[in-house]
C-alpha atoms as a PDB file:
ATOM      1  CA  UNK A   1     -72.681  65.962  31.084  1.00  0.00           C
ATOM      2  CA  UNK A   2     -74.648  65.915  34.042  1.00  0.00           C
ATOM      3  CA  UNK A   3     -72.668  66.097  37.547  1.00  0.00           C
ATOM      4  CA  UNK A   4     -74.118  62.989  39.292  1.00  0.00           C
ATOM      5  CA  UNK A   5     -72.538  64.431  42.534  1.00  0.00           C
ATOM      6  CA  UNK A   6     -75.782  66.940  41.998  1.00  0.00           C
ATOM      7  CA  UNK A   7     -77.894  64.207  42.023  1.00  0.00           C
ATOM      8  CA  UNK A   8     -79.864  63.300  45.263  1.00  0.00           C
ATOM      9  CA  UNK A   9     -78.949  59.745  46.135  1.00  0.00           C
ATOM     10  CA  UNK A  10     -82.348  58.205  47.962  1.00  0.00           C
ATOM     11  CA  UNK A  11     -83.844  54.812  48.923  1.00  0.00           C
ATOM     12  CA  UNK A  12     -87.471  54.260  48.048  1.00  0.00           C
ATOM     13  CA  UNK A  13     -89.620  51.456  49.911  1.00  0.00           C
ATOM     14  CA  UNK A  14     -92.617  50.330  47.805  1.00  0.00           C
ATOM     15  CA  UNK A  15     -95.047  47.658  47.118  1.00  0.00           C
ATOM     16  CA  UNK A  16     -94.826  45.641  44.083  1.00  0.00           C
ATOM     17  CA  UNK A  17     -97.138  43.717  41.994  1.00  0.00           C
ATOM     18  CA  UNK A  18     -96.041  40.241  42.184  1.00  0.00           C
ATOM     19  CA  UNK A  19     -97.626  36.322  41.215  1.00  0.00           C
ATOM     20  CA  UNK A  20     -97.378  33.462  42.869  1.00  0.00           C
ATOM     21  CA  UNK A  21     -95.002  31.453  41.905  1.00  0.00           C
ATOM     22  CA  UNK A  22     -96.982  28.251  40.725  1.00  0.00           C
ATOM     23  CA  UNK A  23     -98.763  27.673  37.877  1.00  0.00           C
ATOM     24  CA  UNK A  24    -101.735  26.291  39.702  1.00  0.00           C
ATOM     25  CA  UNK A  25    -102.716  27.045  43.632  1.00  0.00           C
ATOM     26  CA  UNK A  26    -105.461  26.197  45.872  1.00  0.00           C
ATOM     27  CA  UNK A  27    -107.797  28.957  47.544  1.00  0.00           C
ATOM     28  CA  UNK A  28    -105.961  29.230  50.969  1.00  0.00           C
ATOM     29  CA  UNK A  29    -102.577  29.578  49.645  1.00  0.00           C
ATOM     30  CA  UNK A  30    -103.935  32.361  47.169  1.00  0.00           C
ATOM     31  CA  UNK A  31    -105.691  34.340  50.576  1.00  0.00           C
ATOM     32  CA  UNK A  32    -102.403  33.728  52.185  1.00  0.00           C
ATOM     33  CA  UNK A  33    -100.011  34.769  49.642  1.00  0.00           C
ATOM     34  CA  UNK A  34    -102.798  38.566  49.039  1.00  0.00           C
ATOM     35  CA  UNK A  35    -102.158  38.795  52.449  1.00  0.00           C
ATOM     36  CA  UNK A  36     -98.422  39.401  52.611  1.00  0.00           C
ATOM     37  CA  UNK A  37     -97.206  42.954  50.295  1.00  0.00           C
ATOM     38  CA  UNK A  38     -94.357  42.384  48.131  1.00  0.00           C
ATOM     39  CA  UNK A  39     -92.407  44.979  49.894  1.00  0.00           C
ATOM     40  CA  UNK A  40     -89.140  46.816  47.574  1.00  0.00           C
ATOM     41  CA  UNK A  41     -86.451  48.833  49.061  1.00  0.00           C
ATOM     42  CA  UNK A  42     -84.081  50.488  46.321  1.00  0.00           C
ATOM     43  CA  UNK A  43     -81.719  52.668  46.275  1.00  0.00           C
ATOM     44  CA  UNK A  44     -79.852  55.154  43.759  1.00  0.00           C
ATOM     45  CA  UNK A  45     -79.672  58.516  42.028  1.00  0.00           C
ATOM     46  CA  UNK A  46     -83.053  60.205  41.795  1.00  0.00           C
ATOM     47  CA  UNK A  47     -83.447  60.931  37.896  1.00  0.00           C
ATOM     48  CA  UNK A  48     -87.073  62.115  38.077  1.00  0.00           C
ATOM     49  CA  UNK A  49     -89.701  62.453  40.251  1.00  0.00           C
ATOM     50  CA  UNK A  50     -93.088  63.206  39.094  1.00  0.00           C
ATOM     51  CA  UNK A  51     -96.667  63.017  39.816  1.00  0.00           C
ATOM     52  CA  UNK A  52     -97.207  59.982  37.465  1.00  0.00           C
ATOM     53  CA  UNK A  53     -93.790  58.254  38.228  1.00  0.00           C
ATOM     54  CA  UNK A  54     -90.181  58.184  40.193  1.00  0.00           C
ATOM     55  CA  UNK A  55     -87.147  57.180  38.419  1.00  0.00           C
ATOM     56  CA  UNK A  56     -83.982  55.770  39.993  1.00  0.00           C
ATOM     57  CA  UNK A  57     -80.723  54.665  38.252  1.00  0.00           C
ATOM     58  CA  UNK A  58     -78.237  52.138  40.461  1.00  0.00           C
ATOM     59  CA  UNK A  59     -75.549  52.642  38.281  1.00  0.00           C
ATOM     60  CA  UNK A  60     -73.314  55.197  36.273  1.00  0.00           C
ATOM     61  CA  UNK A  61     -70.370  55.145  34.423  1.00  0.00           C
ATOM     62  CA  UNK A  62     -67.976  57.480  35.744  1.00  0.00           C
ATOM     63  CA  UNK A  63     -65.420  59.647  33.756  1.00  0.00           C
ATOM     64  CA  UNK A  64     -63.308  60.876  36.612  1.00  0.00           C
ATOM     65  CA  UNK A  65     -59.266  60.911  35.054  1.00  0.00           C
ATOM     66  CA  UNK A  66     -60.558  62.363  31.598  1.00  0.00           C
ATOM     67  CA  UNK A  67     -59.947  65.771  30.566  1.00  0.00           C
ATOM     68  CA  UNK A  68     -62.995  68.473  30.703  1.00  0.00           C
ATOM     69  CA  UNK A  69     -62.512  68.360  26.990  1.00  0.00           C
ATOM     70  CA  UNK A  70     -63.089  64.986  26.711  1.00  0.00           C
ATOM     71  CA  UNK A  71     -66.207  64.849  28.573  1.00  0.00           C
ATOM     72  CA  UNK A  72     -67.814  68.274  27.132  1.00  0.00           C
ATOM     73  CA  UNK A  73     -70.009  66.522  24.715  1.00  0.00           C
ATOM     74  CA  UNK A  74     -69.858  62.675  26.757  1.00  0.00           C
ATOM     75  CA  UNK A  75     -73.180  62.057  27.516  1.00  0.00           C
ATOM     76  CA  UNK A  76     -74.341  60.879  30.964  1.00  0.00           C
ATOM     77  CA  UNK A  77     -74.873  57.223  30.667  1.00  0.00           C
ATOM     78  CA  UNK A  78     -76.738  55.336  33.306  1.00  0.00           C
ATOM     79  CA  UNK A  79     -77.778  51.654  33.978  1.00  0.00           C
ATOM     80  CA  UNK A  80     -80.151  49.861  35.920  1.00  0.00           C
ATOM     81  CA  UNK A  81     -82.697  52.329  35.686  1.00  0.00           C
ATOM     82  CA  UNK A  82     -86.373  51.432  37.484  1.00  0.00           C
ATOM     83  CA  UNK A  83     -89.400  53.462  37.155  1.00  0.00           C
ATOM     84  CA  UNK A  84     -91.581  53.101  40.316  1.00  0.00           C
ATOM     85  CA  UNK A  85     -95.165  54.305  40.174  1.00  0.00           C
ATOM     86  CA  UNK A  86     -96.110  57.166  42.130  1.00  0.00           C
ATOM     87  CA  UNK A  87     -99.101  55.304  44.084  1.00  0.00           C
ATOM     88  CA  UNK A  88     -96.503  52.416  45.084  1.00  0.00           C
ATOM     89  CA  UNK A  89     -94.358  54.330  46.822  1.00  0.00           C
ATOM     90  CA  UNK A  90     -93.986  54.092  50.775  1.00  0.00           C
ATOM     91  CA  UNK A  91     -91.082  56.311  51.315  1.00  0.00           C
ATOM     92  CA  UNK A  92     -88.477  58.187  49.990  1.00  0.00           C
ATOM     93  CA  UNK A  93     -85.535  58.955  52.322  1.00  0.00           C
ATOM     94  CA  UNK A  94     -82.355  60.973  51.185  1.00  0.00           C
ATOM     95  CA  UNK A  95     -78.777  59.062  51.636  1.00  0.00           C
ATOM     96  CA  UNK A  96     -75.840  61.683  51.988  1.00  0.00           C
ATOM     97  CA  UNK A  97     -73.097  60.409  50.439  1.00  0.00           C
ATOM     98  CA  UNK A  98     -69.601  61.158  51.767  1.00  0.00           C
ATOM     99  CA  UNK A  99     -67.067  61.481  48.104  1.00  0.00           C
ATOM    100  CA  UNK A 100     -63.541  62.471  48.025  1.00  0.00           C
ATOM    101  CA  UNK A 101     -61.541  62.726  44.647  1.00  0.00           C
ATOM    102  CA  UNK A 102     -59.180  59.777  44.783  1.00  0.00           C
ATOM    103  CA  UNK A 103     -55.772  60.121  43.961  1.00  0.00           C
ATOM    104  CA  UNK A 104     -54.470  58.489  40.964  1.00  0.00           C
ATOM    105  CA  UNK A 105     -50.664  56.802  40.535  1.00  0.00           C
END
């Protein structure tokens, strides 16, 4: 199973392709809404990152309190997962994450 501590945790600003709202809009309000980017900040673990293609997952189930034995053949499972084109992208910026095993009564 793969150690998510292992996994750079980032946040990505990009652009996104959006439409407006309304079914039907005059001119002016169609120059003003292409004149305003649809601007995305997300964050999680950095699953891939490729020339075609970044992928992030927000969440992860975590198995901490079960044996090694239990988890040698667990797979990794991960939700919330976005792919972000490459030509999107702003910015990625590393988050360091501070973890500590908790204690369990």
């Amino acid at each position: 199973m793969q150690d998510m501590s292992k996994v750079p945790f980032v946040e990505v600003v990009w652009h996104d392709a959006a439409d407006h709202s309304g079914a039907w809009v005059d001119y002016d309000q169609a120059i003003k809404f292409a004149s305003k980017p649809m601007r995305i900040v997300s964050r999680g673990w950095l699953i891939h990152k490729g020339k075609g293609y970044t992928v992030l997952s927000a969440d992860y189930i975590d198995y901490d309190g079960y044996s090694e034995e239990e988890n040698k053949d667990r797979p990794r499972v991960l939700s919330r997962v976005t792919k972000i084109p490459t030509p999107w992208i702003q910015r990625i910026s590393e988050i360091v994450v501070a973890t500590r095993k908790r204690s369990r009564r």
